[in-house]
Protein backbone atom coordinates (compact mmCIF):
# COMPACT_ATOMS: atom_id res chain seq x y z
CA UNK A 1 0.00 0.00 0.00
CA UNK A 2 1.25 3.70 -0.79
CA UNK A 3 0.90 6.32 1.76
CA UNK A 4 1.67 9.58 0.86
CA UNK A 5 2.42 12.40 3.28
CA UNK A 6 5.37 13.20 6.21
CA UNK A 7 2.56 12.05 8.91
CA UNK A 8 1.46 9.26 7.25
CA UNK A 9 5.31 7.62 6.01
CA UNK A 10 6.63 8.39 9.36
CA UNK A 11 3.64 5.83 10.74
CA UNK A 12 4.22 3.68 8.40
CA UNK A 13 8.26 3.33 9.02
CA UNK A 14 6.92 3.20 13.12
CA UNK A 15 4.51 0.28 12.28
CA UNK A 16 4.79 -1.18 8.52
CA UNK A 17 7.11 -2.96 6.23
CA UNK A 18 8.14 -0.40 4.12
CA UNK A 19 9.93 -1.34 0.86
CA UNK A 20 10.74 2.07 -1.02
CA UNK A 21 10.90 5.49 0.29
CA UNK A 22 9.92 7.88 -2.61
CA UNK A 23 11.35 11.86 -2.62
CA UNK A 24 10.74 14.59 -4.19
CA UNK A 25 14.05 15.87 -5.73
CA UNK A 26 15.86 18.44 -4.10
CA UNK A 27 13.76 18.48 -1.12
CA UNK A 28 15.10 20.78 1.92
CA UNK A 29 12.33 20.27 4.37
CA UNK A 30 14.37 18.72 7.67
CA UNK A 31 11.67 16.37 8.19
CA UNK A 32 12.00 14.28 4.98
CA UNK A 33 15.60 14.50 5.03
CA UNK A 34 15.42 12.41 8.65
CA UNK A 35 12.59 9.80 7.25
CA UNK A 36 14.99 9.46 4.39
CA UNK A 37 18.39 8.90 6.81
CA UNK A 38 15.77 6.39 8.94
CA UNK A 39 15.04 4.65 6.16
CA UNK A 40 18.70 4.19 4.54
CA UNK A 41 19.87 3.49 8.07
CA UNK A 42 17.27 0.75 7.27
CA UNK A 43 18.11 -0.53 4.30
CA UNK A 44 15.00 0.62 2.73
CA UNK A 45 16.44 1.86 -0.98
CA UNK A 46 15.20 5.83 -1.43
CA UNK A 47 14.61 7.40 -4.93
């Protein structure tokens, strides 16, 4: 299932199986830029 949203993919890292992390390019907002470390510190691939 996609979720879409900083509220919603931070809940889903918390309490899902995440398998991809999508990101807008060139992003600067400090909240995606830690769900993005979380999920490489993961192993979940980011794109």
């Amino acid at each position: 299932m996609q979720r879409c949203g900083i509220e919603e993919v931070t809940a889903a890292l918390d309490s899902e199986e995440v398998a991809l992390l999508l990101v807008l390019r060139d992003s600067e907002d400090e909240e995606v830029a830690r769900l993005r470390e979380l999920a490489e510190s993961r192993g979940i691939p980011v794109r």
